[in-house]
Protein backbone atom coordinates (compact mmCIF):
# COMPACT_ATOMS: atom_id res chain seq x y z
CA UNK A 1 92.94 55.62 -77.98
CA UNK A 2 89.46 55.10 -80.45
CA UNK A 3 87.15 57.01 -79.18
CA UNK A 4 83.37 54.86 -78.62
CA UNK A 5 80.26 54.89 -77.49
CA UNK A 6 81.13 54.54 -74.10
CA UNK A 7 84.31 56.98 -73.43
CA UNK A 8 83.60 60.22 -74.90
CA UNK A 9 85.76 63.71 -75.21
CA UNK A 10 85.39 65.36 -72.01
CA UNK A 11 83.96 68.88 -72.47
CA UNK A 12 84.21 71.71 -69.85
CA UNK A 13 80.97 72.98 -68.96
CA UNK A 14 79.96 76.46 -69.56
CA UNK A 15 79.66 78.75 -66.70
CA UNK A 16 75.54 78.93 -65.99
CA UNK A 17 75.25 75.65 -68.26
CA UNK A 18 74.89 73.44 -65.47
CA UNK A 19 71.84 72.48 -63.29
CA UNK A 20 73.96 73.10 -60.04
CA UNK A 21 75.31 76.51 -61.32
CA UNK A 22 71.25 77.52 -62.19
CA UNK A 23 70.56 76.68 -59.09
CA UNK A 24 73.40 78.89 -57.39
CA UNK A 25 72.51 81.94 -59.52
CA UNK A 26 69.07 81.48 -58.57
CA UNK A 27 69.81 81.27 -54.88
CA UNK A 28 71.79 84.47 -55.47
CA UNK A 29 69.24 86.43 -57.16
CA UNK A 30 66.71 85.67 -54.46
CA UNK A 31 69.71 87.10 -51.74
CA UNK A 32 69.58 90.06 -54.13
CA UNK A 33 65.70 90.57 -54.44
CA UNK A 34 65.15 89.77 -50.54
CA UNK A 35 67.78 92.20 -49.22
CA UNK A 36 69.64 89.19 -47.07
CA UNK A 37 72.68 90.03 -45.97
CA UNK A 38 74.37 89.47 -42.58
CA UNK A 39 72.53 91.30 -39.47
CA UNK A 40 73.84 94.59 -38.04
CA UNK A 41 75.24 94.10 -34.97
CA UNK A 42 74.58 90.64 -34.04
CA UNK A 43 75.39 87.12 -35.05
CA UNK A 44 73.43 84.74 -36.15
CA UNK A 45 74.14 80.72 -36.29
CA UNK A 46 71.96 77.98 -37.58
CA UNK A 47 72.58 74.33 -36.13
CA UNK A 48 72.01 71.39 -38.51
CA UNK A 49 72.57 67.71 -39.47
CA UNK A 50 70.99 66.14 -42.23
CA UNK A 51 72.05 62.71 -41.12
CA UNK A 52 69.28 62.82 -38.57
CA UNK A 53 66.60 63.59 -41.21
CA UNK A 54 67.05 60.05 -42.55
CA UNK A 55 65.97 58.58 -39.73
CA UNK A 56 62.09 57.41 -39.49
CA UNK A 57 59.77 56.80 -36.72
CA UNK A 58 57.84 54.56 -38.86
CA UNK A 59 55.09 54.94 -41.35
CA UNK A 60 52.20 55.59 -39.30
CA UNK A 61 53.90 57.73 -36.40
CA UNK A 62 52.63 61.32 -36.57
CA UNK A 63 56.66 62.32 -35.93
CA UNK A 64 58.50 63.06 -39.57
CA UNK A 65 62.14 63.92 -38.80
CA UNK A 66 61.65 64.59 -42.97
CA UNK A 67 60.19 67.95 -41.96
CA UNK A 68 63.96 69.53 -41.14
CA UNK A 69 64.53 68.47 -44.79
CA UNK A 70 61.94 70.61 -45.85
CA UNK A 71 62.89 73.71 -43.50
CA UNK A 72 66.50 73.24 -44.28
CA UNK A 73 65.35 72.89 -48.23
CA UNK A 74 63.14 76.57 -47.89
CA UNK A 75 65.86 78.00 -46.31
CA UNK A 76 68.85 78.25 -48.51
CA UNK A 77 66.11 77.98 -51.40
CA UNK A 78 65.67 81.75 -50.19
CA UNK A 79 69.79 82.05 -49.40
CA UNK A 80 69.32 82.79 -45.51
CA UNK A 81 72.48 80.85 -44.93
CA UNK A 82 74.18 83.67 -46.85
CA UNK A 83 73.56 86.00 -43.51
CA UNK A 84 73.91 83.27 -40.80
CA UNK A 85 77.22 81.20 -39.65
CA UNK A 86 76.31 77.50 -40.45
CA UNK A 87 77.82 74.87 -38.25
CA UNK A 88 77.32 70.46 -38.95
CA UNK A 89 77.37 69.61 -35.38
CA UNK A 90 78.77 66.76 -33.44
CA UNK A 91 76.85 64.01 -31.72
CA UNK A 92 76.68 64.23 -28.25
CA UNK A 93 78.62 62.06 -26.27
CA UNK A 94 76.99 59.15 -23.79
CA UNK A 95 78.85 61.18 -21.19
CA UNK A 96 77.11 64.75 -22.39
CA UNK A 97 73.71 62.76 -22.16
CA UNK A 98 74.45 61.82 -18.55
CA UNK A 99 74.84 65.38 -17.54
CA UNK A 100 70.85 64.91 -17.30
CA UNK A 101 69.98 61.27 -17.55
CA UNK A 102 70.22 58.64 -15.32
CA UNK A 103 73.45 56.06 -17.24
CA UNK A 104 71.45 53.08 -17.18
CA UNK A 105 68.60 54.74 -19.27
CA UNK A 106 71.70 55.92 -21.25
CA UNK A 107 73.18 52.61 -21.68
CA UNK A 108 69.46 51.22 -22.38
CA UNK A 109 69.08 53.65 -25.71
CA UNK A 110 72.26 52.54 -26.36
CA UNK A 111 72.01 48.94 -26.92
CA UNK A 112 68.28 48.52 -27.71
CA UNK A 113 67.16 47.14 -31.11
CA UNK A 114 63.49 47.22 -32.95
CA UNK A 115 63.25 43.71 -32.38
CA UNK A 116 63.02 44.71 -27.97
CA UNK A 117 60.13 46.43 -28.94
CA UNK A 118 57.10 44.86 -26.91
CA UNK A 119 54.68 46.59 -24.34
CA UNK A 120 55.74 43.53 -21.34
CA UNK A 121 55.40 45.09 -17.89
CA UNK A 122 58.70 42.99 -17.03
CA UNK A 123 60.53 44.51 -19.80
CA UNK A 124 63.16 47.18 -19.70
CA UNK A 125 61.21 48.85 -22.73
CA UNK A 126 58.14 49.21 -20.34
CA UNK A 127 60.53 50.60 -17.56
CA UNK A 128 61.78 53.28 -19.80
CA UNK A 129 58.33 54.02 -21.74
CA UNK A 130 59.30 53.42 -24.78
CA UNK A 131 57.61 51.02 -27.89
CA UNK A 132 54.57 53.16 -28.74
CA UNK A 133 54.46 56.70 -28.74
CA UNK A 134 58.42 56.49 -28.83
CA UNK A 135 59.35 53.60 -30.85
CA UNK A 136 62.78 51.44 -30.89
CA UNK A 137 64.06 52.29 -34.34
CA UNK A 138 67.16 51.56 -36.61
CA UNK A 139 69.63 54.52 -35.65
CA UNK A 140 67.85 55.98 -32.20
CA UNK A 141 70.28 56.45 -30.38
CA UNK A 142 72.36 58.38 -33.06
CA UNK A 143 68.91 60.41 -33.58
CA UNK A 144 68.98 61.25 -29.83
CA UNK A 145 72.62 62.00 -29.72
CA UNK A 146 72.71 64.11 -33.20
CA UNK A 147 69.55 66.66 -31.92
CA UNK A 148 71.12 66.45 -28.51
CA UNK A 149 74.79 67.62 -29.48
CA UNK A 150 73.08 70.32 -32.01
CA UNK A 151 71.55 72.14 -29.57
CA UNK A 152 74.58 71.66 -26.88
CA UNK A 153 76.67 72.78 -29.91
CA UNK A 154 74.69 76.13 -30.01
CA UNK A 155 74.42 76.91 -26.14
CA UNK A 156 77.75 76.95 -26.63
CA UNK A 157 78.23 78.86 -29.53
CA UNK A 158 75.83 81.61 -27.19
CA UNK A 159 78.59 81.16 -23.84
CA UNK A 160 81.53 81.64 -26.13
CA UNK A 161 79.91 84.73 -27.66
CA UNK A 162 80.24 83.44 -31.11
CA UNK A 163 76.66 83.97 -31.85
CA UNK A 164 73.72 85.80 -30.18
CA UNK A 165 70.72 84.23 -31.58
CA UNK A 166 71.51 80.31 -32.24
CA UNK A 167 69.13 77.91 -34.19
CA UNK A 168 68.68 74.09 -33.60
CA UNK A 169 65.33 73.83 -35.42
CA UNK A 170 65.90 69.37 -34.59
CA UNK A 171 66.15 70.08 -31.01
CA UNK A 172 62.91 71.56 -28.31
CA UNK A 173 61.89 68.07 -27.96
CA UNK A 174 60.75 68.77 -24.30
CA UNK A 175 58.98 66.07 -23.00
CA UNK A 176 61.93 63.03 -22.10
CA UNK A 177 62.41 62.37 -18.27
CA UNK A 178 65.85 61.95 -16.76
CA UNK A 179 64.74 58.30 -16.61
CA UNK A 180 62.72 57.78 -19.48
CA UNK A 181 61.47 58.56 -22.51
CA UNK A 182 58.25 60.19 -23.21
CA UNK A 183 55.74 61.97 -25.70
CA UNK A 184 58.11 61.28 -28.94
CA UNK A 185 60.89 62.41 -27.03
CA UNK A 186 63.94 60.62 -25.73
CA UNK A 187 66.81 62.73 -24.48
CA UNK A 188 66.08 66.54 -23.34
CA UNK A 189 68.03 68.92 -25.43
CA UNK A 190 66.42 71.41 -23.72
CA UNK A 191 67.75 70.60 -20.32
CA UNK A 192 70.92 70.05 -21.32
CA UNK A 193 71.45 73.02 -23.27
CA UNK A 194 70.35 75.17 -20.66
CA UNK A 195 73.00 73.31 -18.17
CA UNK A 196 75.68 74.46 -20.54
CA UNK A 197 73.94 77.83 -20.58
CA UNK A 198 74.10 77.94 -16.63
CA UNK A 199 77.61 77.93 -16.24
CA UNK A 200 78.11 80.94 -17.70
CA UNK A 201 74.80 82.60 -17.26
CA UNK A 202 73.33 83.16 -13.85
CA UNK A 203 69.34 83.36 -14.95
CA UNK A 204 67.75 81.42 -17.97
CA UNK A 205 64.27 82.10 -18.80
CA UNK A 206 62.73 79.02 -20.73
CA UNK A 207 59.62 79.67 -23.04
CA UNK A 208 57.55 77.21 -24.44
CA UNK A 209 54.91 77.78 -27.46
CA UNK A 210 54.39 73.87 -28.21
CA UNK A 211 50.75 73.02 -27.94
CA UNK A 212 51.68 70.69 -25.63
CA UNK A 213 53.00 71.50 -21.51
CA UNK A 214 56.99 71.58 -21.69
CA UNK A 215 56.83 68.83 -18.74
CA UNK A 216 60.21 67.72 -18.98
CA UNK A 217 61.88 70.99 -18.26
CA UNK A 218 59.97 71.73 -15.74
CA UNK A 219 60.16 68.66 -14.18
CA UNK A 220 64.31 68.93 -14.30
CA UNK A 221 64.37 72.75 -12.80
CA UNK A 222 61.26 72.29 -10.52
CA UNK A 223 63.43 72.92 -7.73
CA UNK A 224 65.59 75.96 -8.94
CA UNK A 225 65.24 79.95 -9.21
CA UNK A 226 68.21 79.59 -11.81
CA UNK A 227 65.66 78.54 -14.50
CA UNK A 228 62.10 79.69 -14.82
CA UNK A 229 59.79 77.93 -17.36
CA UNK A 230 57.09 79.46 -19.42
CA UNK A 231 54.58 77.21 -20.97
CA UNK A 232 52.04 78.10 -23.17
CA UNK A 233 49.83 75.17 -24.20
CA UNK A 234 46.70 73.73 -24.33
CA UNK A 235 45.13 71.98 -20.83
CA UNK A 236 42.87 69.50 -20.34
CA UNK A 237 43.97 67.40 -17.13
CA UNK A 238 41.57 63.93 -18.46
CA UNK A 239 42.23 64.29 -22.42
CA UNK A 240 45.12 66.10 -23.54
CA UNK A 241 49.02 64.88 -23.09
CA UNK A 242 50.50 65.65 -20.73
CA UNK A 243 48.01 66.18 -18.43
CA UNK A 244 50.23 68.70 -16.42
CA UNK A 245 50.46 72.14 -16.48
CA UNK A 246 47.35 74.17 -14.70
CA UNK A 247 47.34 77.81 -14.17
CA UNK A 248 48.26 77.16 -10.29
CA UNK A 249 51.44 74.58 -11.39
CA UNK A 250 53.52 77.01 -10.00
CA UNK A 251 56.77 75.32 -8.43
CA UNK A 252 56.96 73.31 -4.87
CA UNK A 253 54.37 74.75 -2.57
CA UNK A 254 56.99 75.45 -0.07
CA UNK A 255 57.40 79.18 -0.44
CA UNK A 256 60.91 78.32 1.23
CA UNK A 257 62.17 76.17 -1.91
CA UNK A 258 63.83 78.32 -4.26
CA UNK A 259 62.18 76.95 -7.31
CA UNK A 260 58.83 77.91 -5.63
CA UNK A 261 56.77 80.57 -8.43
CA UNK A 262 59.38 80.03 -10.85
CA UNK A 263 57.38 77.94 -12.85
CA UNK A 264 54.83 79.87 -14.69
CA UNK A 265 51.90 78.07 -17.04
CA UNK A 266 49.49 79.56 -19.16
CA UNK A 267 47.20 76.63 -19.61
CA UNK A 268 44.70 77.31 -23.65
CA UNK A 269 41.66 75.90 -24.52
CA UNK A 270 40.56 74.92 -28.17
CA UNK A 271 40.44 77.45 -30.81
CA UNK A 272 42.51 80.08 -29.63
CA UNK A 273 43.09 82.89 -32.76
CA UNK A 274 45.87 84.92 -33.87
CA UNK A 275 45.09 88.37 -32.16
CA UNK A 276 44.38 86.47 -28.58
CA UNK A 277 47.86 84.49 -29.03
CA UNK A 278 50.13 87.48 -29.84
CA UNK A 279 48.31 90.07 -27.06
CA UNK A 280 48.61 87.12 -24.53
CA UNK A 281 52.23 86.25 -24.86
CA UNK A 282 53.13 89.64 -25.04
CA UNK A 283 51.04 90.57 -22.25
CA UNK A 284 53.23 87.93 -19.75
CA UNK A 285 56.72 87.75 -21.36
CA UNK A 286 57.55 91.23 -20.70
CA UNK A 287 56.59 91.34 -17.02
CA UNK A 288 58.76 87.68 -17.06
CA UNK A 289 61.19 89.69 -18.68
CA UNK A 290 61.13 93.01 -16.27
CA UNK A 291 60.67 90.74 -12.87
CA UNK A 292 62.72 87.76 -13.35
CA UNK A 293 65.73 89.71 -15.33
CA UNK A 294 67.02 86.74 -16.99
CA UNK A 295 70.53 86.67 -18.88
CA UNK A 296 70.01 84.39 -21.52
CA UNK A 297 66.69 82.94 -23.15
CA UNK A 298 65.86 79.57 -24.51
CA UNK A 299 62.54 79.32 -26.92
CA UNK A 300 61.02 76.57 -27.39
CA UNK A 301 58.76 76.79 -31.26
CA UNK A 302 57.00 73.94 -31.11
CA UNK A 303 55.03 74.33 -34.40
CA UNK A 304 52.19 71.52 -33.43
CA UNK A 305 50.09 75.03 -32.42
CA UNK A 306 49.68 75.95 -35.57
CA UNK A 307 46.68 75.75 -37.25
CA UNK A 308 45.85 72.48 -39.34
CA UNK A 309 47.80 70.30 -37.28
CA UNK A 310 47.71 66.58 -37.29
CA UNK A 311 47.90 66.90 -33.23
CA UNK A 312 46.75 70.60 -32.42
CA UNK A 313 43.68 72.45 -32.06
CA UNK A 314 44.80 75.75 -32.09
CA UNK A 315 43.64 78.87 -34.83
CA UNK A 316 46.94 80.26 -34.97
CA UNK A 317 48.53 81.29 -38.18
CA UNK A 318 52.41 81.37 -39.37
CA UNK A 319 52.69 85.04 -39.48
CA UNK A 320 51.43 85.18 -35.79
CA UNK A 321 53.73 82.27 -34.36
CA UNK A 322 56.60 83.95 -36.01
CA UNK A 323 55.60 87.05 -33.62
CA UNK A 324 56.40 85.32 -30.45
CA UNK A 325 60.45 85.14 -31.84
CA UNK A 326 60.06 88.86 -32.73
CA UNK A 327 58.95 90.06 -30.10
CA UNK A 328 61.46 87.77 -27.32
CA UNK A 329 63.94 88.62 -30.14
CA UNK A 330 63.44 92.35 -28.97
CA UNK A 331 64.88 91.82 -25.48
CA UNK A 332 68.44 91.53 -27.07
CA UNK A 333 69.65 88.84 -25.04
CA UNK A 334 71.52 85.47 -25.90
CA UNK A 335 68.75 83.67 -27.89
CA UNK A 336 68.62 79.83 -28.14
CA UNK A 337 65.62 79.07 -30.66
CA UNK A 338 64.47 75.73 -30.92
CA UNK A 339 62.12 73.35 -32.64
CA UNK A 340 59.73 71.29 -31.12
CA UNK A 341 56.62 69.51 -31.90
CA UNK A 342 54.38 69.86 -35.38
CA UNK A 343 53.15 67.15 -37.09
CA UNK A 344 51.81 68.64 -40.68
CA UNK A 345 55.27 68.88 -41.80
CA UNK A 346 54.83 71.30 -44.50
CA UNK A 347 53.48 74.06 -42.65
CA UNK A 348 55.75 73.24 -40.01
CA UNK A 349 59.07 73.38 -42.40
CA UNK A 350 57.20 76.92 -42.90
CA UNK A 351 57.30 78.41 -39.74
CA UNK A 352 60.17 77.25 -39.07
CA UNK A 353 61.66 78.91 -42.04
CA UNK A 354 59.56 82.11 -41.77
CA UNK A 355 61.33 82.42 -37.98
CA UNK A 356 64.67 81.89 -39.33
CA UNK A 357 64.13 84.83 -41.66
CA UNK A 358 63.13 87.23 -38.31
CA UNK A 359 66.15 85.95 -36.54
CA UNK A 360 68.11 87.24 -39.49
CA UNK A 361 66.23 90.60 -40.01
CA UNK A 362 65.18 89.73 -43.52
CA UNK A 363 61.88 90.38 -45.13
CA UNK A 364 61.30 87.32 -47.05
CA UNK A 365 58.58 87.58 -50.44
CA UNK A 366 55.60 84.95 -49.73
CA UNK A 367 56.25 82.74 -52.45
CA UNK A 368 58.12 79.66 -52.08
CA UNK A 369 61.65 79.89 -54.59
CA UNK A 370 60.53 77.66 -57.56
CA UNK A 371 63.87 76.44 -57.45
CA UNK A 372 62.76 74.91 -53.63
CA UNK A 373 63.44 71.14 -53.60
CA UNK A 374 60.73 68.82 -53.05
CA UNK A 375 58.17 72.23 -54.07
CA UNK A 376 55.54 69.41 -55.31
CA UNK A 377 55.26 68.40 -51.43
CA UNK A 378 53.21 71.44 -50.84
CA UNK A 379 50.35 71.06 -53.46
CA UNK A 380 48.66 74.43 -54.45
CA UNK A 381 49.90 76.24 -51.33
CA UNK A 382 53.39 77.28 -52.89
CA UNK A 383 53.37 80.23 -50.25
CA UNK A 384 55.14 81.01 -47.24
CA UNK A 385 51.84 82.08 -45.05
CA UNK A 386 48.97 79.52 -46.13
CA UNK A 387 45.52 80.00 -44.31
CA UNK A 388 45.79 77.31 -41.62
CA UNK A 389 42.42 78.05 -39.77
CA UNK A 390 40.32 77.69 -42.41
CA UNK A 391 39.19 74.08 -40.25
CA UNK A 392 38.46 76.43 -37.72
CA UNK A 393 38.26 74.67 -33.79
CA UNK A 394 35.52 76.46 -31.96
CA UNK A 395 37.23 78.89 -30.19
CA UNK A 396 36.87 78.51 -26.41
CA UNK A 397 38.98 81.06 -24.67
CA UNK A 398 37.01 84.29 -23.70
CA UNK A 399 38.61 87.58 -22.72
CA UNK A 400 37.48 86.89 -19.47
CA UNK A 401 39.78 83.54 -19.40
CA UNK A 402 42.48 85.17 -20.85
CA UNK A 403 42.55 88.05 -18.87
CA UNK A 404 41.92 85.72 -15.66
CA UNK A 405 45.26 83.79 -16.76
CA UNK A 406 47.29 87.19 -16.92
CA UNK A 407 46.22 88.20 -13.67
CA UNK A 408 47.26 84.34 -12.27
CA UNK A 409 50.93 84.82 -13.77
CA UNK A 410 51.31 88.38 -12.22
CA UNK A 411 50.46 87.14 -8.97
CA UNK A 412 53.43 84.55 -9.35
CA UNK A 413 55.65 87.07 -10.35
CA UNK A 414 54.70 89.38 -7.38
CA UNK A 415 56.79 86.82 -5.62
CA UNK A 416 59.97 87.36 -7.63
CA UNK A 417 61.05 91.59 -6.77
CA UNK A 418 63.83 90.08 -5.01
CA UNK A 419 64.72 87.26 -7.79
CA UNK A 420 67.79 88.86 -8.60
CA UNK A 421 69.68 88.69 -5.77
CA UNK A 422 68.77 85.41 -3.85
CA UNK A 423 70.98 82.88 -3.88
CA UNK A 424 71.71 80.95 -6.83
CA UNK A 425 70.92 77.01 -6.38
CA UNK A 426 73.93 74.86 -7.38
CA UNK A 427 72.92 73.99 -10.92
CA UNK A 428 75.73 72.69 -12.06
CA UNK A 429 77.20 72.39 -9.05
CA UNK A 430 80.51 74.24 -9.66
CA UNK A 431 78.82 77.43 -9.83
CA UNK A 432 78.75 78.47 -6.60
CA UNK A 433 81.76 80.71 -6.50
CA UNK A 434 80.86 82.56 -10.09
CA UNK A 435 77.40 83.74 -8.85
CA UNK A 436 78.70 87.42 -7.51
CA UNK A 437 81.12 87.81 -10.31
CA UNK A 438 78.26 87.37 -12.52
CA UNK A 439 75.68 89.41 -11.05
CA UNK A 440 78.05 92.19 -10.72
CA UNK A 441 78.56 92.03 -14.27
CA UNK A 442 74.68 91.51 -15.27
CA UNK A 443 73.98 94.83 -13.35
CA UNK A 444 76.79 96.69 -14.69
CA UNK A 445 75.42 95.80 -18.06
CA UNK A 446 71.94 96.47 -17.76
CA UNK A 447 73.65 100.46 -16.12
CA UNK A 448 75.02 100.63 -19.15
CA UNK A 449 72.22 100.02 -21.56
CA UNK A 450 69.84 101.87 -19.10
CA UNK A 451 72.15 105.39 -19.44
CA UNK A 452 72.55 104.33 -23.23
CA UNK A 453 68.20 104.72 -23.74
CA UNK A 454 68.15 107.82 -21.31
CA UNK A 455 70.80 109.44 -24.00
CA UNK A 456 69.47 108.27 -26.64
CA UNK A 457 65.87 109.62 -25.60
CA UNK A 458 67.07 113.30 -24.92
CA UNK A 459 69.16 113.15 -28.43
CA UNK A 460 65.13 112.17 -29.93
């Protein structure tokens, strides 16, 4: 056959002549000069599917789903996926959604088209609070069921002990109803991961660092000493969304309901700064910890309390968000981390990154990979830890506050010395008869490690 101008010899490509093969070696070499390798003694799994970062709220909604492109991108640009299992979850199924949500709101995301969107009191649209802050868009309820089934895919990756710390940076989104949608959220990952979580584990603590009150969960485990929330956020009843969480939100009021003090809010005012955030949630996660004795933890990173955000109006830096996973990270129980709110997508695919690396143990160089896709997104500030209070808010939280707001949660938790062994509420119901097998086990664990310190001290 003549050879022309359109068929042409086929020639083999040299090894490392290729743009895909640069790439690889590139990836490898920053494996090499970062030290990333698989953690000691732990697992590691990381939750994603980039089908769901195609989808768009539309142009002038503050939510990008095109910021877990950019965390996903920063990510293997560095080669963290080298030390962590990787999993392409499943969408959820309409019958996994109903494990929290009413069916009809269900069926309603499931049929509902852009062109329903309309603000008419009469509407079903109005009933379920969508068409403004949440939006009818082409592919929602894939969206919903995609973020949904990633984070139910890594609860369960946590009960079946096939990973310790699991990562669903497209789930967190913590303000949806069982009925209805609500601040850019539409179905709550959150609660339904920590359902699947409850049938194996007989205490879930549930910490929140979004800027905004976690509302949603604690709306869904008001009721319940199986699940106490932790909200860290800023509070302002009149101006700021939600509206909810105040120091005294504790739970019902009836001290004979068992979800009464079990859930805890730390309500922040403007401007609070990197050395006030880290002493604070350090200062009430451990007595959480100590008092409430949980056996699995769910953390919510919403990265909207960052510095610089489109939505925030917080001083806090990467490096000191990042220290709220290491230090829960410390406790060394069955970790689901989370994503959440953050609207200036770059720093947000930052964070999010930078926490992936402390998950994994690995002490990542500052500067972004050059070979990072999309680097031109992030102008001049080609670094991992870019000054994000340099548009300072006034910072309005005294020591005084703070210290006031310490002394609130601790006199919630002097409620909880006998947490551990009332009884369990039936969340999901078909607990019930697992609840002394389990807390046998929890104690008989927590002997162990306890004699394993007191040796380990006298060998020191």
């Amino acid at each position: 056959m003549a050879k022309t101008s359109v068929v042409q010899d086929y020639k083999h490509p040299q090894p490392g002549t290729t743009s895909t093969l640069t790439v690889d070696e590139k990836i490898r070499r920053e494996v090499w000069n970062n030290g990333i390798k698989k953690p000691k003694g732990y697992t590691v799994s990381y939750h994603a599917n980039p089908e769901m970062e195609q989808m768009h709220f539309g142009q002038k909604h503050p939510m990008k789903p095109w910021r877990l492109t950019l965390t996903n991108k920063i990510v293997m640009a560095y080669g963290m996926h080298e030390a962590m299992d990787i999993y392409i979850p499943r969408a959820a199924s309409s019958q996994e959604l109903k494990d929290f949500h009413s069916g009809d709101y269900i069926d309603f995301l499931q049929r509902v088209t852009p062109s329903d969107n309309t603000w008419d009191p009469d509407s079903q649209t109005y009933a379920y609070n969508t068409g403004d802050d949440c939006p009818i868009f082409d592919g929602l309820y894939n969206y919903c069921s995609l973020y949904a089934g990633a984070s139910l895919d890594a609860a369960r990756k946590l009960t079946n002990h096939q990973s310790d710390i699991a990562i669903n940076w497209s789930g967190g989104l913590h303000h949806a109803k069982k009925t209805e949608a609500s601040g850019f959220c539409y179905i709550n990952d959150i609660v339904l991961a920590i359902l699947q979580l409850l049938l194996h584990h007989p205490r879930v603590l549930y910490i929140d660092i979004d800027v905004h009150h976690g509302d949603g969960v604690e709306q869904a485990f008001w009721s319940t000493d199986r699940v106490m929330t932790l909200s860290f956020h800023k509070y302002n009843r009149a101006e700021f969304f939600p509206g909810t969480g105040a120091l005294d939100d504790t739970g019902p009021l009836n001290n004979a309901s068992p979800g009464a003090h079990h859930s805890l809010n730390v309500p922040l005012h403007d401007g609070i700064e990197d050395s006030q955030y880290i002493k604070l949630f350090e200062d009430i996660v451990r007595p959480c910890v100590r008092h409430y004795r949980p056996t699995a933890i769910v953390l919510q990173c919403g990265a909207d309390s960052l510095g610089g955000d489109r939505l925030g109006c917080f001083n806090v830096n990467i490096k000191a968000h990042g220290a709220c996973v290491a230090f829960v990270k410390k406790f060394e129980l069955p970790l689901l981390v989370l994503g959440g709110g953050g609207y200036t997508a770059r720093n947000v695919a930052k964070a999010w990154a930078y926490e992936t690396s402390l998950c994994i143990d690995a002490e990542v160089h500052p500067n972004l990979p050059a070979h990072t896709p999309f680097l031109e997104h992030f102008g001049n500030e080609k670094t991992l830890f870019p000054k994000l209070d340099l548009n300072r808010y006034e910072n309005k939280n005294s020591r005084v506050y703070l210290e006031s707001v310490v002394m609130g949660i601790m006199e919630q938790l002097r409620y909880l010395q006998g947490a551990p062994s009332v009884q369990m509420q039936h969340i999901p119901p078909d607990l019930g008869g697992l609840r002394d097998e389990l807390e046998r086990e929890v104690f008989e664990e927590m002997e162990e490690r306890e004699r394993f310190r007191r040796k380990k001290e006298r060998r020191g």
